[in-house]
Protein backbone atom coordinates (compact mmCIF):
# COMPACT_ATOMS: atom_id res chain seq x y z
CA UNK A 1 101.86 149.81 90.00
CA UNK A 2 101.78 149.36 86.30
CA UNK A 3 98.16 150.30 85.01
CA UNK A 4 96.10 147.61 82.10
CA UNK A 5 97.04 149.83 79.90
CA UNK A 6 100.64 150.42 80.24
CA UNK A 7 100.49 146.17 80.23
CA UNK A 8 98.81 146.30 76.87
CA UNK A 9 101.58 149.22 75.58
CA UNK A 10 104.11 146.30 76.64
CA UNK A 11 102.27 143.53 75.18
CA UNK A 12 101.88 145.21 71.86
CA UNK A 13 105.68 146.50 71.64
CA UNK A 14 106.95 143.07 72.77
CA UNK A 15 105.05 141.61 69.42
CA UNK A 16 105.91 144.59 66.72
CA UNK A 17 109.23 145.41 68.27
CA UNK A 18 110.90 143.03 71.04
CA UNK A 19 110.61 140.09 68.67
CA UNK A 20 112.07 141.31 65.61
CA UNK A 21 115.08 142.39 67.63
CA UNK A 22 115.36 139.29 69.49
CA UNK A 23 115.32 136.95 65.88
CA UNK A 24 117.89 140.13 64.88
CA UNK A 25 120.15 139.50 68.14
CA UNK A 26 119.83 135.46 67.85
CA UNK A 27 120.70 135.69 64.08
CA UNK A 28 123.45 137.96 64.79
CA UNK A 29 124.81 135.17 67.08
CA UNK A 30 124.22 132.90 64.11
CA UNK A 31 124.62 129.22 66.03
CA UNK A 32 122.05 128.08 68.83
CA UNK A 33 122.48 128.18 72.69
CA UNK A 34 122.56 125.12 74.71
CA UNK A 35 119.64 124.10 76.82
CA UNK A 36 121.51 124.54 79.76
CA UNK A 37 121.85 128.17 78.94
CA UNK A 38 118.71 129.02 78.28
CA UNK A 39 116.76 127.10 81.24
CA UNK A 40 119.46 129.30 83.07
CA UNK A 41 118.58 132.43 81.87
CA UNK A 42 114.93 131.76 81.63
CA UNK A 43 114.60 131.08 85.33
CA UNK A 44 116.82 134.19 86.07
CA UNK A 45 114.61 136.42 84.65
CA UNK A 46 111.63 134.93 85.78
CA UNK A 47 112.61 134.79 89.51
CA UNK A 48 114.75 137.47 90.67
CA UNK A 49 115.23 141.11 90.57
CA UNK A 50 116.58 142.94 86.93
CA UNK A 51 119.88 143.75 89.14
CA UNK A 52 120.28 140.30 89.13
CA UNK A 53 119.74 139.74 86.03
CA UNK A 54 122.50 142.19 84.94
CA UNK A 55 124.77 140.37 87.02
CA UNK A 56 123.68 137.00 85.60
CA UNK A 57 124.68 138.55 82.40
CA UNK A 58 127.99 140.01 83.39
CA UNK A 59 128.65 136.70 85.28
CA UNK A 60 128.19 134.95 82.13
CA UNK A 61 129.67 137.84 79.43
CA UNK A 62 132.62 137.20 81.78
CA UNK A 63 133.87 133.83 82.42
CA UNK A 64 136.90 132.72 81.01
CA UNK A 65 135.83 128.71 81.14
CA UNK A 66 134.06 128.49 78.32
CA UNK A 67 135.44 125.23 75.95
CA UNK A 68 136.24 126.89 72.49
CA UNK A 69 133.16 125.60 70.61
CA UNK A 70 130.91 127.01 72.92
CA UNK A 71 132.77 130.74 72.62
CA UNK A 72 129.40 131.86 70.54
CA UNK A 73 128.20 131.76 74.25
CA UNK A 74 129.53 134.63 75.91
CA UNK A 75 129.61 136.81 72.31
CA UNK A 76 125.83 135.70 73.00
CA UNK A 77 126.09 137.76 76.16
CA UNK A 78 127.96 140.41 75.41
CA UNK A 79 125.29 141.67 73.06
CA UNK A 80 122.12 140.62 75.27
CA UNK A 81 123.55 143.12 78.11
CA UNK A 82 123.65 145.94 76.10
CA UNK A 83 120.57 145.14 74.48
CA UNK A 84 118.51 145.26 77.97
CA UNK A 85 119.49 148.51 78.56
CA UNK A 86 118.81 150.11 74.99
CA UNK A 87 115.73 148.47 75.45
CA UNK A 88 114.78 149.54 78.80
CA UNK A 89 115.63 152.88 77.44
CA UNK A 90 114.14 153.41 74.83
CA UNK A 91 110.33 151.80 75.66
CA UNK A 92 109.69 152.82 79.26
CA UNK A 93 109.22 156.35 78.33
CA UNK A 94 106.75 155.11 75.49
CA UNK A 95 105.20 152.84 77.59
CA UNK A 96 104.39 155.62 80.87
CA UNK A 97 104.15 158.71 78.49
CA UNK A 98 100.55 158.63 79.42
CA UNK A 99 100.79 158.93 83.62
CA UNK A 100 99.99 161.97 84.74
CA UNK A 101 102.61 162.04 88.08
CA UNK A 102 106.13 160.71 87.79
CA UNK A 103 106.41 157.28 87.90
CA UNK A 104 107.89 155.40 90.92
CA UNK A 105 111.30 153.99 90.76
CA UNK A 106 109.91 150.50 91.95
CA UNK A 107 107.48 150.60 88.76
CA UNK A 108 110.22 151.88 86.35
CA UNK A 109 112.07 148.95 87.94
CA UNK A 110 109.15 146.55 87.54
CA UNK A 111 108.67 147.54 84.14
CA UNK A 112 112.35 147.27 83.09
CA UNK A 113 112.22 143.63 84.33
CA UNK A 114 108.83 143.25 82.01
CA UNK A 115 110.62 143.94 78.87
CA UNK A 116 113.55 141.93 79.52
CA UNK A 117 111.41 138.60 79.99
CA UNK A 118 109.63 139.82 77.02
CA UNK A 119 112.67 140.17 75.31
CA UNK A 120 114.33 137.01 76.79
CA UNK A 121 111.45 134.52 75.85
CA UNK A 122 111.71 135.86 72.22
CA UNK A 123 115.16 135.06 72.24
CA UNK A 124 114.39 131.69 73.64
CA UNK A 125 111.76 131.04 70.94
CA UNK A 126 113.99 131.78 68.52
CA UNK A 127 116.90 129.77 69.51
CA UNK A 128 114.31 126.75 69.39
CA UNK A 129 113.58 127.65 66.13
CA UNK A 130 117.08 127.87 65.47
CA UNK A 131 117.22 124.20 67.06
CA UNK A 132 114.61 122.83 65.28
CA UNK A 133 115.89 124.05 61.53
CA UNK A 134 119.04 122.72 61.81
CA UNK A 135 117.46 119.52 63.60
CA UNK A 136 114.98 119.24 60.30
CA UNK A 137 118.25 119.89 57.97
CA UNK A 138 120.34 117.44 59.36
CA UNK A 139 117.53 114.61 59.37
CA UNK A 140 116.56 115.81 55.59
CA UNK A 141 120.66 115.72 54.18
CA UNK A 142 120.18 112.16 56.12
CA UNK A 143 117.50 111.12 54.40
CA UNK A 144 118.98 112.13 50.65
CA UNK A 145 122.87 110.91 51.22
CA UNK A 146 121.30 107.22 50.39
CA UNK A 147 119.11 107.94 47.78
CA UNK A 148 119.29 105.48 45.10
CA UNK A 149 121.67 103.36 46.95
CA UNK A 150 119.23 99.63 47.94
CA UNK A 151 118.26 99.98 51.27
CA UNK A 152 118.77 96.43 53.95
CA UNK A 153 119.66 93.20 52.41
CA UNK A 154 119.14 93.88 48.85
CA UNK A 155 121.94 92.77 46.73
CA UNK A 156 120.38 93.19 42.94
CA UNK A 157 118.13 91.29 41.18
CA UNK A 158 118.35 87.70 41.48
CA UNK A 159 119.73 86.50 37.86
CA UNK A 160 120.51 82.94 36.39
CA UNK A 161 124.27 83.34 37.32
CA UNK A 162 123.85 81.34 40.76
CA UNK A 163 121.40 83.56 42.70
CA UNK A 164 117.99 82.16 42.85
């Protein structure tokens, strides 16, 4: 069972180190996943086993469908697998340093499938805020391509030459 504190060692990596890495990973990827992707993998790692995750992963890492302007997708992939396991890795051990026995396989397990949502909804956040950017830099080049170009009707001011 993990302890409260071993929960607040998690909570306090996932803000000073899981996030950082996930805006890292996301930038790394450089274009934003589709929603479809992300609901996908969100409910993955929030309803089954870390196993399955891994597979989910693979699964995805692996197909060979993928239209070529979503092939971002599975690069996407390819460095989230990788990335689970470095991070599994490297912050159990930090995290149950303090325990006094050995832990259990089921709570190294448990644990391992902690940091990955962690991990996973930072990536999610951040390919929102990917979303939303390009979202607020599309409707802003919008909004300046017609500058000082008359907006509607508007043909000029109305002058003696037959416009009244």
């Amino acid at each position: 069972m993990i302890t409260e504190q071993e929960q607040e060692k998690l909570r306090f990596l996932s803000d000073t180190e899981l996030y950082p890495q996930a805006v890292q990973l996301m930038r790394g990827i450089a274009r934003e996943l589709p929603q479809k992707q992300t609901n996908g993998l969100l409910n993955v790692s929030l309803a089954n086993t870390y196993e399955e995750l891994q597979g989910f992963v693979n699964h995805q890492r692996d197909r060979k469908t993928w239209p070529a302007k979503e092939l971002h997708i599975p690069a996407f992939y390819r460095a989230l697998g990788p990335k689970l396991e470095e991070i599994g890795k490297k912050y159990i051990p930090l995290i149950m340093k303090a325990r006094a026995e050995q832990p259990s396989r089921e709570d190294v397990r448990t644990l391992k499938m902690l940091l990955a949502r962690e991990f996973i909804q930072h990536v999610l956040a951040e390919n929102a805020y990917m979303g939303a950017i390009r979202a607020f830099q599309n409707t802003d080049r919008d909004n300046t391509r017609d500058q000082g170009r008359p907006q509607g009707s508007y043909r000029g001011p109305a002058t003696r030459q037959g416009r009244t």
